[in-house]
N, C-alpha and C. Protein backbone atom coordinates (compact mmCIF):
# COMPACT_ATOMS: atom_id res chain seq x y z
N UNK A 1 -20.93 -19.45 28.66
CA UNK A 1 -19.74 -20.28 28.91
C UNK A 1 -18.97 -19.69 30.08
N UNK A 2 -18.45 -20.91 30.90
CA UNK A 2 -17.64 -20.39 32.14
C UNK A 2 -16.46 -19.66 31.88
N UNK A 3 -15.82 -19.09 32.86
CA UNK A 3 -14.14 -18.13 32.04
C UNK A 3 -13.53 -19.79 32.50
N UNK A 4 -13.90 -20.47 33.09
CA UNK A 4 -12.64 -21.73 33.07
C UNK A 4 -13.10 -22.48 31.90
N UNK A 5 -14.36 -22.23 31.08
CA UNK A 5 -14.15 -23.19 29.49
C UNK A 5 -13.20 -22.46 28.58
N UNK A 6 -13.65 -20.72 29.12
CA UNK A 6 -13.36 -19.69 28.01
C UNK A 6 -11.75 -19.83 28.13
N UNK A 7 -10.94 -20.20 29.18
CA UNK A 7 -9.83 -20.19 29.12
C UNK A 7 -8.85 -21.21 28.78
N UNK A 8 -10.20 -22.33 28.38
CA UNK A 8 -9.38 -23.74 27.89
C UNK A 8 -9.66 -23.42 26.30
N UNK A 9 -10.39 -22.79 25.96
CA UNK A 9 -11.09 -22.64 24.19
C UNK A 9 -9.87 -21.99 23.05
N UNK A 10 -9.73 -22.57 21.99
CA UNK A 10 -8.47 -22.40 21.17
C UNK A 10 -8.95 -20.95 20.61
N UNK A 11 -8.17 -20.39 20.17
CA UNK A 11 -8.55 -19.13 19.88
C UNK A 11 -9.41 -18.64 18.53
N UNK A 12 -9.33 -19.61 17.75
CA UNK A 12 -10.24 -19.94 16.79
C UNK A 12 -11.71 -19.80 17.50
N UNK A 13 -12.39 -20.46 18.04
CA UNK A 13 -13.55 -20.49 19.06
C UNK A 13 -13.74 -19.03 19.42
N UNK A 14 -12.36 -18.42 19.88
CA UNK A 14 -12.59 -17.02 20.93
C UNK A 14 -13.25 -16.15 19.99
N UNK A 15 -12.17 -16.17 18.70
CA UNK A 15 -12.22 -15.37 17.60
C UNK A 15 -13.85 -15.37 17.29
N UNK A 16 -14.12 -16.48 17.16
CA UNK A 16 -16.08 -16.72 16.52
C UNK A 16 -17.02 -16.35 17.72
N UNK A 17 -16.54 -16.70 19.01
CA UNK A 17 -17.26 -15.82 19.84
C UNK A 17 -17.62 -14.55 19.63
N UNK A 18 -16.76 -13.72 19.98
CA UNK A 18 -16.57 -12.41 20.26
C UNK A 18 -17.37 -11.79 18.70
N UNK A 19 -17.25 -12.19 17.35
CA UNK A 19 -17.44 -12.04 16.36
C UNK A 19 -19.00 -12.00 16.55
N UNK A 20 -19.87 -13.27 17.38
CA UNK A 20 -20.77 -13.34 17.98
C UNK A 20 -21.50 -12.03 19.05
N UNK A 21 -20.70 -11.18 19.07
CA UNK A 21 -21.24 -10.39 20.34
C UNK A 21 -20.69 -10.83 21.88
N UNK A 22 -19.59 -11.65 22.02
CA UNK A 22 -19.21 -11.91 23.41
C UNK A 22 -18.24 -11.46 23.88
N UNK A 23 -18.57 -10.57 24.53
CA UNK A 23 -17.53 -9.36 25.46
C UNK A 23 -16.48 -10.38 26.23
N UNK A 24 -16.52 -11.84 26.58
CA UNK A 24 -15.94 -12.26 27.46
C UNK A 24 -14.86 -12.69 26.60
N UNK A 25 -15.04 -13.58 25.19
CA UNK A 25 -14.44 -14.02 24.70
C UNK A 25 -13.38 -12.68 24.26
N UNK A 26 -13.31 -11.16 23.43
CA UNK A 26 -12.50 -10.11 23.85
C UNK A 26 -11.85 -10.48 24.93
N UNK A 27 -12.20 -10.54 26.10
CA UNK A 27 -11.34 -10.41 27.55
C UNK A 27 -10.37 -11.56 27.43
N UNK A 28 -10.89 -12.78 27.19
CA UNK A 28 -9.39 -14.04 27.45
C UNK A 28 -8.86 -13.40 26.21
N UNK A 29 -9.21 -13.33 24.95
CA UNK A 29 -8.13 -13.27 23.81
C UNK A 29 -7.17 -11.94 24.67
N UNK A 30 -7.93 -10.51 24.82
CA UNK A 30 -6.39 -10.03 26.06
C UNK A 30 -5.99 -10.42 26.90
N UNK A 31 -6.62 -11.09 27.92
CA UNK A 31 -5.64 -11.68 28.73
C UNK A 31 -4.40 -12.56 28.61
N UNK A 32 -4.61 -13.36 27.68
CA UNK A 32 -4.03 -14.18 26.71
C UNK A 32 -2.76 -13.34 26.20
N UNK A 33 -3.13 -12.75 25.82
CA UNK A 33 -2.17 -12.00 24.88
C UNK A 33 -1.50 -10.69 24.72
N UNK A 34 -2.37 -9.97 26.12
CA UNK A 34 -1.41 -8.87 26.21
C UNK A 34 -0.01 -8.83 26.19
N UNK A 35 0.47 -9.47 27.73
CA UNK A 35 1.54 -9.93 27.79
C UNK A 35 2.76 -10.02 26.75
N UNK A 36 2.51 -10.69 25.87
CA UNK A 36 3.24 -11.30 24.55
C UNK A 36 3.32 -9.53 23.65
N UNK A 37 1.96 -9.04 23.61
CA UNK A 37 2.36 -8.18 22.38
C UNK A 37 2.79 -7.09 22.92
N UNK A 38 2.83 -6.52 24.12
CA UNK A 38 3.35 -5.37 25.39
C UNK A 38 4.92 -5.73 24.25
N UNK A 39 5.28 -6.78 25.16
CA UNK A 39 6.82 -7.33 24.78
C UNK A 39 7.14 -7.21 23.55
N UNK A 40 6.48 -7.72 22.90
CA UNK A 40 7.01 -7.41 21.40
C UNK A 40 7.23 -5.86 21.01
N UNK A 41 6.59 -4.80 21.66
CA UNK A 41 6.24 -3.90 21.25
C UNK A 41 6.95 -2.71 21.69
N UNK A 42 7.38 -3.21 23.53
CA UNK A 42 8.41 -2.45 23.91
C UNK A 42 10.02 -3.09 23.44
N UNK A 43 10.17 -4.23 23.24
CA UNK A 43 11.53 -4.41 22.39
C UNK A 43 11.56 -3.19 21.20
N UNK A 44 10.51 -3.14 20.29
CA UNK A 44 10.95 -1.72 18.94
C UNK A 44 10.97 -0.51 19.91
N UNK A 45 9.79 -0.19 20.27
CA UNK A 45 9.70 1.34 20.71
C UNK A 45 10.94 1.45 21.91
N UNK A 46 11.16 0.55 22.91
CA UNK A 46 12.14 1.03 23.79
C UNK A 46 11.55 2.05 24.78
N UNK A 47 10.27 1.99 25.42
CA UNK A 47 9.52 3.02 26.18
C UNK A 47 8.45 2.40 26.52
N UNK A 48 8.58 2.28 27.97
CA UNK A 48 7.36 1.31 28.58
C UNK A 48 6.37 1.52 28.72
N UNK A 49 6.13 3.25 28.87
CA UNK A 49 4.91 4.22 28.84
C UNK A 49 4.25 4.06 27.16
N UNK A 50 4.66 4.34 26.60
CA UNK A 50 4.31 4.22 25.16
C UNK A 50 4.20 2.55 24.61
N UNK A 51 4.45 1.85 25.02
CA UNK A 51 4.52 0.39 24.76
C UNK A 51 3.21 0.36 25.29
N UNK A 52 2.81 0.48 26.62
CA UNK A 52 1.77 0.34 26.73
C UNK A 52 0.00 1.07 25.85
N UNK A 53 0.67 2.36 25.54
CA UNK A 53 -0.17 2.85 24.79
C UNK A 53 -0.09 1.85 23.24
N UNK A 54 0.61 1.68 22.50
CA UNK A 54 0.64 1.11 21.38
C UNK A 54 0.04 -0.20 21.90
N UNK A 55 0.21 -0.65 22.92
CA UNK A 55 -0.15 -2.60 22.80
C UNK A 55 -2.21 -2.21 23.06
N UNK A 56 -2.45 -0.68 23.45
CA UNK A 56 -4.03 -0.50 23.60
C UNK A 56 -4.12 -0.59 22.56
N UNK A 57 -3.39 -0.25 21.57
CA UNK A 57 -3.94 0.61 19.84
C UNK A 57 -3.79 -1.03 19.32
N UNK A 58 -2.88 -1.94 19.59
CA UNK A 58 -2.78 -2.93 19.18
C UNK A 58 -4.09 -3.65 19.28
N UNK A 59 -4.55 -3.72 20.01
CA UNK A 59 -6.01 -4.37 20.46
C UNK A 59 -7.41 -3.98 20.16
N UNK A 60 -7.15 -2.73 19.91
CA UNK A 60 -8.07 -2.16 19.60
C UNK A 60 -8.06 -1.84 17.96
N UNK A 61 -7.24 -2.52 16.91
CA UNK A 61 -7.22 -2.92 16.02
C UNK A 61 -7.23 -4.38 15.71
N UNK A 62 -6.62 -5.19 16.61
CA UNK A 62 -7.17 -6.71 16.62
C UNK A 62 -9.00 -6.61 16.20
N UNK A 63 -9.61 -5.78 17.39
CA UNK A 63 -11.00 -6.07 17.30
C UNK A 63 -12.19 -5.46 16.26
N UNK A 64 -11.03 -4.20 15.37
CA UNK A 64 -11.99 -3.61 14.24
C UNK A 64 -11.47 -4.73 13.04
N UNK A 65 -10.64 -5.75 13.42
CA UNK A 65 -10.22 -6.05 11.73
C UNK A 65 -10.15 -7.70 12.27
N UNK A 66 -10.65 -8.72 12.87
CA UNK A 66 -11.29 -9.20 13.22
C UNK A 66 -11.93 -10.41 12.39
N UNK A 67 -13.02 -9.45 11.22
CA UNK A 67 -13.81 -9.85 10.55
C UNK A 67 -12.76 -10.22 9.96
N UNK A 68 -11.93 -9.76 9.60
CA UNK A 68 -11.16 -10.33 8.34
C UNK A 68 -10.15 -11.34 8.21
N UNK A 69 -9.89 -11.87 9.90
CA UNK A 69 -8.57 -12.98 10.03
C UNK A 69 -9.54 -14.08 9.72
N UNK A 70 -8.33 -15.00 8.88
CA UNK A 70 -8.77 -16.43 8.87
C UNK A 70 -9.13 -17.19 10.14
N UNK A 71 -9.84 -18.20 9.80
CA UNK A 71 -9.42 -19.32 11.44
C UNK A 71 -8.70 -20.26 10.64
N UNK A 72 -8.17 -20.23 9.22
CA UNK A 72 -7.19 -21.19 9.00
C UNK A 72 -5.80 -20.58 9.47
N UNK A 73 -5.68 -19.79 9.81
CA UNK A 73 -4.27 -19.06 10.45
C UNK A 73 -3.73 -19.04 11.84
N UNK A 74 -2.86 -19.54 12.21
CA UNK A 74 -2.44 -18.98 13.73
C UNK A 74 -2.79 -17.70 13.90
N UNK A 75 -3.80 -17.36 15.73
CA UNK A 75 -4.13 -16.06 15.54
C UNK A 75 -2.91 -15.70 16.31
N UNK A 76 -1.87 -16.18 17.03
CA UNK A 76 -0.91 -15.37 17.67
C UNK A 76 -0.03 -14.88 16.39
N UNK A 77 0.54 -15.21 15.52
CA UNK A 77 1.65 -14.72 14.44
C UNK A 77 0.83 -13.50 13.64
N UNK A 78 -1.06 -13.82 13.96
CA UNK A 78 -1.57 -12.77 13.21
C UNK A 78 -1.76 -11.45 13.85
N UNK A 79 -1.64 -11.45 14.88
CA UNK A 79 -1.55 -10.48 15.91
C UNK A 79 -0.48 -10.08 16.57
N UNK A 80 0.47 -10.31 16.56
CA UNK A 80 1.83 -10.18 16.84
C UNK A 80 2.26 -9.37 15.50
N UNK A 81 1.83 -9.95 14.22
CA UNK A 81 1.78 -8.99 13.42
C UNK A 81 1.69 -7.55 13.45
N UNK A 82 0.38 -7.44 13.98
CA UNK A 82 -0.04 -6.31 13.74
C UNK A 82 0.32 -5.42 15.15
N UNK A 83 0.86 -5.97 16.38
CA UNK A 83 1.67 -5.43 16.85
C UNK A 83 3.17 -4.94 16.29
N UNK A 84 4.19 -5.86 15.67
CA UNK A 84 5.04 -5.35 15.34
C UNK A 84 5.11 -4.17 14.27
N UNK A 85 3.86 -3.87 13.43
CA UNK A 85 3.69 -3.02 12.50
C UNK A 85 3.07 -1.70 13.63
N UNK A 86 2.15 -1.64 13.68
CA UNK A 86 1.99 -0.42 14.88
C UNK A 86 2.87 -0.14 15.62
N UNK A 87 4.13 -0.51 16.13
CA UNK A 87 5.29 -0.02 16.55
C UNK A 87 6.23 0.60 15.26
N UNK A 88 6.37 -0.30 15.14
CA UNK A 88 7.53 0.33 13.54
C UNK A 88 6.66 1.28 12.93
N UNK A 89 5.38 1.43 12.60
CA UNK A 89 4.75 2.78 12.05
C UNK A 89 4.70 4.10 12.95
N UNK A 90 4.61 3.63 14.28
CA UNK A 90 5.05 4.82 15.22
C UNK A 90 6.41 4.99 15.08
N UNK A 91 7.62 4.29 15.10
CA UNK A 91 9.31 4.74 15.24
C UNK A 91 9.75 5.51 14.11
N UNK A 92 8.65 4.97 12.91
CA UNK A 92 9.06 5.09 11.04
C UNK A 92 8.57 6.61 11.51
N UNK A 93 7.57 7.18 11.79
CA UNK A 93 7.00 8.54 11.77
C UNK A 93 7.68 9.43 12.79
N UNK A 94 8.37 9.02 13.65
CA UNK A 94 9.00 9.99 14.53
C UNK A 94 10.36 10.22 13.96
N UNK A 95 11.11 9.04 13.13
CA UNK A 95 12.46 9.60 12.43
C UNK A 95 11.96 10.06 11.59
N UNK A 96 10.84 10.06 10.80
CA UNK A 96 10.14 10.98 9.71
C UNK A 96 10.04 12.02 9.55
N UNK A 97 9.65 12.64 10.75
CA UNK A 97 8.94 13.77 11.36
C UNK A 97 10.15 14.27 11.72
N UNK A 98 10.98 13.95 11.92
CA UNK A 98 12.54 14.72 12.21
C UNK A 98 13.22 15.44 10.92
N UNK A 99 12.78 15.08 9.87
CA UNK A 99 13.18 15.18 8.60
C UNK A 99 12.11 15.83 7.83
N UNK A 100 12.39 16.58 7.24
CA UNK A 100 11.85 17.57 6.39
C UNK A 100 11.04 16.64 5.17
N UNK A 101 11.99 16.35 4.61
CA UNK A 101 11.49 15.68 3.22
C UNK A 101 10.98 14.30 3.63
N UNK A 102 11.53 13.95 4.59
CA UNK A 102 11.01 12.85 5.03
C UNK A 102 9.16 12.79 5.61
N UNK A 103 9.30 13.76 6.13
CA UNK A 103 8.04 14.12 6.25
C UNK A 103 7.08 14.21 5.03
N UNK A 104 7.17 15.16 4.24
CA UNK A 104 6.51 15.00 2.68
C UNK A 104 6.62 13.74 2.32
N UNK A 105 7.61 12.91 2.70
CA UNK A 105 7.19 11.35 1.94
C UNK A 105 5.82 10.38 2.96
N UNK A 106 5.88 10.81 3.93
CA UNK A 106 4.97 10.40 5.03
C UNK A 106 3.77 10.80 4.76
N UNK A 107 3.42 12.19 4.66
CA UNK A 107 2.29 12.67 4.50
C UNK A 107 2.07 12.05 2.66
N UNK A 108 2.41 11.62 2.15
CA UNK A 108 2.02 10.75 0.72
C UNK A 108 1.48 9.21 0.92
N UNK A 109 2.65 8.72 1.87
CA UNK A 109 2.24 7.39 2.68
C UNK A 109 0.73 7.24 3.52
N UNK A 110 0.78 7.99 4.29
CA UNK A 110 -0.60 8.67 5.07
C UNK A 110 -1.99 8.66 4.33
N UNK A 111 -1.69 9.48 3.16
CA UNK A 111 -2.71 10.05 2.48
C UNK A 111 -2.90 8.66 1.72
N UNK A 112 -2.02 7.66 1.38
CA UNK A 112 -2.59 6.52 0.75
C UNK A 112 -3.33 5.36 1.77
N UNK A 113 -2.96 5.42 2.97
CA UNK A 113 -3.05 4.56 3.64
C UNK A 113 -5.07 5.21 3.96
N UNK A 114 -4.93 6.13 4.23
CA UNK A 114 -6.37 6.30 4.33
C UNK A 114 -7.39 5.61 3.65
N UNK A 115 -6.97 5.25 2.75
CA UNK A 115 -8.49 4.58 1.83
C UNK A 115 -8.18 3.35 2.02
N UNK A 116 -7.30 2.78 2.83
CA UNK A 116 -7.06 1.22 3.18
C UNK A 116 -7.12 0.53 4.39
N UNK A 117 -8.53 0.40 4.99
CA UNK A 117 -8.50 0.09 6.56
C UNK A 117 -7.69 -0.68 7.13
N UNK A 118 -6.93 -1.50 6.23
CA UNK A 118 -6.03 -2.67 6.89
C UNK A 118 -4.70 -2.25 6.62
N UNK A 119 -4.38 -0.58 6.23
CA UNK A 119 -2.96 -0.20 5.83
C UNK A 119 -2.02 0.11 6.67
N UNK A 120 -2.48 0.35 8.78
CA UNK A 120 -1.57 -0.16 9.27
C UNK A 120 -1.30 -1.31 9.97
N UNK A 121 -2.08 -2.67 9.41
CA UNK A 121 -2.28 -3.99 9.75
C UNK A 121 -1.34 -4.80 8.65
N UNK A 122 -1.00 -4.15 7.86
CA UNK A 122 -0.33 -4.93 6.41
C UNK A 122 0.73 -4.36 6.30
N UNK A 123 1.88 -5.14 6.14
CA UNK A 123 3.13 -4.67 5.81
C UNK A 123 3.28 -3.81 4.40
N UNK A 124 3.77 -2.52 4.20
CA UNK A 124 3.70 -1.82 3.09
C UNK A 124 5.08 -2.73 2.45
N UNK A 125 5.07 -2.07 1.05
CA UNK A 125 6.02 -2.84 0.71
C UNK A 125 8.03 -2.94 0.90
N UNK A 126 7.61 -1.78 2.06
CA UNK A 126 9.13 -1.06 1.75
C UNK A 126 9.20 -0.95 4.15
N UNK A 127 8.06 -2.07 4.33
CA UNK A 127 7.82 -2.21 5.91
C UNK A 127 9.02 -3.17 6.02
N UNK A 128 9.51 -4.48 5.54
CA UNK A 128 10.25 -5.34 6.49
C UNK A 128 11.59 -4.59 6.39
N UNK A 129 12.20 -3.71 4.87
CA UNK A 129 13.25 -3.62 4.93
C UNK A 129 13.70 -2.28 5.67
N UNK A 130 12.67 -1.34 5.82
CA UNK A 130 12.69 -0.34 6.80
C UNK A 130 13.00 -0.53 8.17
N UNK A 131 12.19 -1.94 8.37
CA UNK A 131 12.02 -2.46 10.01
C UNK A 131 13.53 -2.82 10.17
N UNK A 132 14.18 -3.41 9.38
CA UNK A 132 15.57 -3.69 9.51
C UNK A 132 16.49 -2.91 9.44
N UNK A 133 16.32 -2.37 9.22
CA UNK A 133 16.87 -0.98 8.93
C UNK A 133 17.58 -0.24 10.07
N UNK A 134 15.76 0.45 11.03
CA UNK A 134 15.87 1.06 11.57
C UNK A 134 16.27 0.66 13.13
N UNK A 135 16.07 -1.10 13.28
CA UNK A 135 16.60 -1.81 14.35
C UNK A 135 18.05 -1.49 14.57
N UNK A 136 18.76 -1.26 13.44
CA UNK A 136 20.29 -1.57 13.51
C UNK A 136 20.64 0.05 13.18
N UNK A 137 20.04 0.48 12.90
CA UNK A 137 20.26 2.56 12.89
C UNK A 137 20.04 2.77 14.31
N UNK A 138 18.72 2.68 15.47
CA UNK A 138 18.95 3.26 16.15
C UNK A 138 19.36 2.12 17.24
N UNK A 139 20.09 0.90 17.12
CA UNK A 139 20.75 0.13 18.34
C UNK A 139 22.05 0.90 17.79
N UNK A 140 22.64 1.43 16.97
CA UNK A 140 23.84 2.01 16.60
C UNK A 140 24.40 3.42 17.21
N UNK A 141 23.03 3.49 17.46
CA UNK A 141 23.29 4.77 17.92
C UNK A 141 24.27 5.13 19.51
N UNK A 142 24.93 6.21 20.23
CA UNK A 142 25.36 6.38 21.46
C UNK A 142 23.99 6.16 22.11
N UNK A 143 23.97 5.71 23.26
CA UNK A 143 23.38 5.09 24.36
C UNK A 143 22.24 6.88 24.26
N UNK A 144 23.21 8.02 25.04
CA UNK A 144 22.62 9.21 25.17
C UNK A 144 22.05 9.97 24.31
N UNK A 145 22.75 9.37 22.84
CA UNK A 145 21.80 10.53 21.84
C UNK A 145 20.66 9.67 21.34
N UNK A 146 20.69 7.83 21.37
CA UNK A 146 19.12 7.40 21.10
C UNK A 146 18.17 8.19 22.53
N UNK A 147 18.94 7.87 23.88
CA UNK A 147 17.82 8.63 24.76
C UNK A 147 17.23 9.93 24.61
N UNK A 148 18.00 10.49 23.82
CA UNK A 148 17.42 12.08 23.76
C UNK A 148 16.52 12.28 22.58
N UNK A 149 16.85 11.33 21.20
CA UNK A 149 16.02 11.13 20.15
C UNK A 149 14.54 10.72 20.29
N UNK A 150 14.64 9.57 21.69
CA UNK A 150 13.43 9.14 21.95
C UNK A 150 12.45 9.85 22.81
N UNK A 151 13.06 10.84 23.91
CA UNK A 151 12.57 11.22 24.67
C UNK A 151 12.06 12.65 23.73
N UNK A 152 12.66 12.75 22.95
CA UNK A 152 12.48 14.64 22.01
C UNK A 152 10.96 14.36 20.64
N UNK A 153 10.97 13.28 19.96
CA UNK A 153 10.84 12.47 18.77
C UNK A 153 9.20 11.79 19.02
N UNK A 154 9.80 10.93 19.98
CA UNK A 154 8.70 10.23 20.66
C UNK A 154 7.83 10.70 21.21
N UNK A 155 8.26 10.98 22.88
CA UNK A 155 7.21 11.39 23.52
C UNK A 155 7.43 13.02 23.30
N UNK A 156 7.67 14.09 22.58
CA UNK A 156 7.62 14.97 22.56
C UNK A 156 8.27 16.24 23.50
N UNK A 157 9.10 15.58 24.59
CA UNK A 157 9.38 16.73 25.45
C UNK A 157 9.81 17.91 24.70
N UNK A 158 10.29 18.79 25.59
CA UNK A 158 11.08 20.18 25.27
C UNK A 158 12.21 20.14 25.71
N UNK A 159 13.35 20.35 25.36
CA UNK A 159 14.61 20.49 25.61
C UNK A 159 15.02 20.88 27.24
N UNK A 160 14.37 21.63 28.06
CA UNK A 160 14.71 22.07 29.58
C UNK A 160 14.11 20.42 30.23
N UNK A 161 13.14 19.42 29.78
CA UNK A 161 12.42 18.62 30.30
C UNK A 161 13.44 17.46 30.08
N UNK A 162 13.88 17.91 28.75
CA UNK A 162 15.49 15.95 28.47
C UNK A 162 16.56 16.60 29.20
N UNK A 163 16.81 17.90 29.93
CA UNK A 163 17.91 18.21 30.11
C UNK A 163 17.68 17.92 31.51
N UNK A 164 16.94 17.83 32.07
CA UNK A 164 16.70 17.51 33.20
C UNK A 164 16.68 16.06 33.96
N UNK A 165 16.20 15.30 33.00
CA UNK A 165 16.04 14.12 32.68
C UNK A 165 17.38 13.33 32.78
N UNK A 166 18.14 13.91 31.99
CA UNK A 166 19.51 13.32 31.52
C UNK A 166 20.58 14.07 32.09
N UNK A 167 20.15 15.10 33.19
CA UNK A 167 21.17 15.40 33.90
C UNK A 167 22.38 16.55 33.16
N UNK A 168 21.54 16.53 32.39
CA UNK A 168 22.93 18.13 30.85
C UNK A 168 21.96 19.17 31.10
N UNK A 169 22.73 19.79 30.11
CA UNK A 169 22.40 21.37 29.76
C UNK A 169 21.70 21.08 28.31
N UNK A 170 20.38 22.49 28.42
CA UNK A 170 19.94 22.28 27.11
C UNK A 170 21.01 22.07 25.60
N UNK A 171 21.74 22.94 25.90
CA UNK A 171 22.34 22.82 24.75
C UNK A 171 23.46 21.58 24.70
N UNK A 172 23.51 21.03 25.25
CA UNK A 172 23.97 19.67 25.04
C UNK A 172 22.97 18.56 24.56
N UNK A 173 21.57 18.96 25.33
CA UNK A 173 20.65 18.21 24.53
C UNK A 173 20.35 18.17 23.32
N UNK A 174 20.72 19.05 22.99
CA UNK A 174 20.70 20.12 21.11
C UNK A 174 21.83 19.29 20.38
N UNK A 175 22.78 19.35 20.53
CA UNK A 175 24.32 18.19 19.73
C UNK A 175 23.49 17.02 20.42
N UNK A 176 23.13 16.63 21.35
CA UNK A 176 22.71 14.72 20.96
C UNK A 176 21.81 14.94 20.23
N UNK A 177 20.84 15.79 20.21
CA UNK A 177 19.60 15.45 19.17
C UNK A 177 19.87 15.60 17.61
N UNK A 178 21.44 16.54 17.45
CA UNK A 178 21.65 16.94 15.83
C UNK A 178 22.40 15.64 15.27
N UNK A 179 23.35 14.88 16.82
CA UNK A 179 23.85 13.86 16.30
C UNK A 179 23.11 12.81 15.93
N UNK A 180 21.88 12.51 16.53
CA UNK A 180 21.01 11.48 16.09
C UNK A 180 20.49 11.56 14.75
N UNK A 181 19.76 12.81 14.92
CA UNK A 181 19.10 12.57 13.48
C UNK A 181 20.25 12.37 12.31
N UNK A 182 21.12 13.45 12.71
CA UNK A 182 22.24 12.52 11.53
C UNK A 182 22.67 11.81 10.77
N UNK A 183 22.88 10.70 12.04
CA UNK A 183 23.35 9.54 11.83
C UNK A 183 22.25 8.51 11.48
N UNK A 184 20.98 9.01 11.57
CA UNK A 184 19.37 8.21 11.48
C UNK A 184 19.17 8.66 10.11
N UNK A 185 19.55 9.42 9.69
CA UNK A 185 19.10 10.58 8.28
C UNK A 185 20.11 9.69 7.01
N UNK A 186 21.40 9.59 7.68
CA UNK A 186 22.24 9.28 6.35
C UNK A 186 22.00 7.30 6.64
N UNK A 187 21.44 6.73 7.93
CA UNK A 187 21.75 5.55 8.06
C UNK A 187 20.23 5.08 6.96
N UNK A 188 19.06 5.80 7.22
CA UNK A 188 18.11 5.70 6.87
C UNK A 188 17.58 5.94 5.63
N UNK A 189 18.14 6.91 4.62
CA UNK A 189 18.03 8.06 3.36
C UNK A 189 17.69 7.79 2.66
N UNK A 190 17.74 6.29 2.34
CA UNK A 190 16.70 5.25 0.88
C UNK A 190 15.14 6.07 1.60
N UNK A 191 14.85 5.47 2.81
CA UNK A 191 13.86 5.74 3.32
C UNK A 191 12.93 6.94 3.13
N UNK A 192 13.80 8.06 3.64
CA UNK A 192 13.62 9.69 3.81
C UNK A 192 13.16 10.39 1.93
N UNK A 193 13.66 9.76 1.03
CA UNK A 193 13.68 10.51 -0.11
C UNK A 193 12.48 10.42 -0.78
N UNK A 194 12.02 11.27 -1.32
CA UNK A 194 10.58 11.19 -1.89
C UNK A 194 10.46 10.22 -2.65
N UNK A 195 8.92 9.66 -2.36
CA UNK A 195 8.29 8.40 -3.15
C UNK A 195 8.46 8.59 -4.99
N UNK A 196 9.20 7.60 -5.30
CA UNK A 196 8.72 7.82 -6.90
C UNK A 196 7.04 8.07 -7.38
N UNK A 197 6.91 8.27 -8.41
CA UNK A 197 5.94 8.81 -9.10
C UNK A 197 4.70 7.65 -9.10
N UNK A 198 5.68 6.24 -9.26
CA UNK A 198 4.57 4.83 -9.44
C UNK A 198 4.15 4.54 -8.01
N UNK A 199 4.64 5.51 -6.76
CA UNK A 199 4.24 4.87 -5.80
C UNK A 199 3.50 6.44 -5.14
N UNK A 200 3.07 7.06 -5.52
CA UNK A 200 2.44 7.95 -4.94
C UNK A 200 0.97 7.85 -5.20
């Protein structure tokens, strides 16, 4: 098939292609759709470098899980899906990972999700109200201490690398980063506290 049929073909078709063995039909469904899930993806994360990495991971879970979308379903809401969850599972683990206990509740989450290939494709049960959550925790935040949360959290710098960045002194980078988690810790804390017993 020509790329000018492949680019008139509903995505249902693409989907059974590619399912088929057709590398081309893969290519329009991204072409198609990068675009859209980039966007969706840098709206949560807020980092264009990392948006782009997550919208790869996005795609590259579109195509292991695949087998399993309906063609009675819109495939954009089903994939947009699983973009907005691969972002929020990256933001959920970096305020996680800031937190002690929060962490032990992660590594329980983790350890369940392993035996579930579609467990970061599926909303857990405690995903939409987290996602809401954490939209309005870190848009709440000062302008400078989400930048320093994201830049420390996220992409991992070192304190001489955000101080540089942001034009301070390390130890100013140190009070925005204590004020964030803070205010992420007490905004977030349903979240952070260890899993009950029925959910471990």
């Amino acid at each position: 098939m020509s790329t000018a049929n492949l680019s008139a073909s509903p995505d249902q078709d693409l989907v059974a292609r590619f399912l088929d063995g057709d590398e081309a039909a893969y290519a329009e469904l991204d072409r198609r759709y990068r675009g859209t899930v980039f966007r969706k993806i840098l709206g949560i994360v807020r980092h264009r470098e990392r948006a782009e990495d997550l919208t790869q991971e996005t795609f590259r879970k579109m195509a292991q899980h695949l087998d399993g979308y309906s063609a009675a379903r819109e495939f954009e809401p089903w994939l947009t899906t699983i973009a907005k969850n691969t972002a929020r599972d990256y933001v959920q683990r970096a305020v996680f990972r800031s937190n002690a206990r929060g962490a032990r509740s992660l590594e329980r989450v983790e350890n369940r999700a392993a035996d579930d290939p579609y467990a970061s494709d599926t909303p857990r049960p405690d995903t939409a109200e987290f996602a809401q959550a954490l939209d309005v925790a870190l848009s709440q935040l000062r302008p400078h201490h989400r930048r320093a949360f994201i830049l420390r959290e996220m992409e991992g710098r070192d304190y001489d690398d955000i101080a540089d960045l942001m034009g301070v002194s390390a130890g100013t980078v140190g009070s925005y980063l204590t004020r964030a988690r803070q205010n992420l810790k007490r905004k977030l804390q349903p979240f952070l506290d260890p899993l009950p017993k029925d959910r471990q």
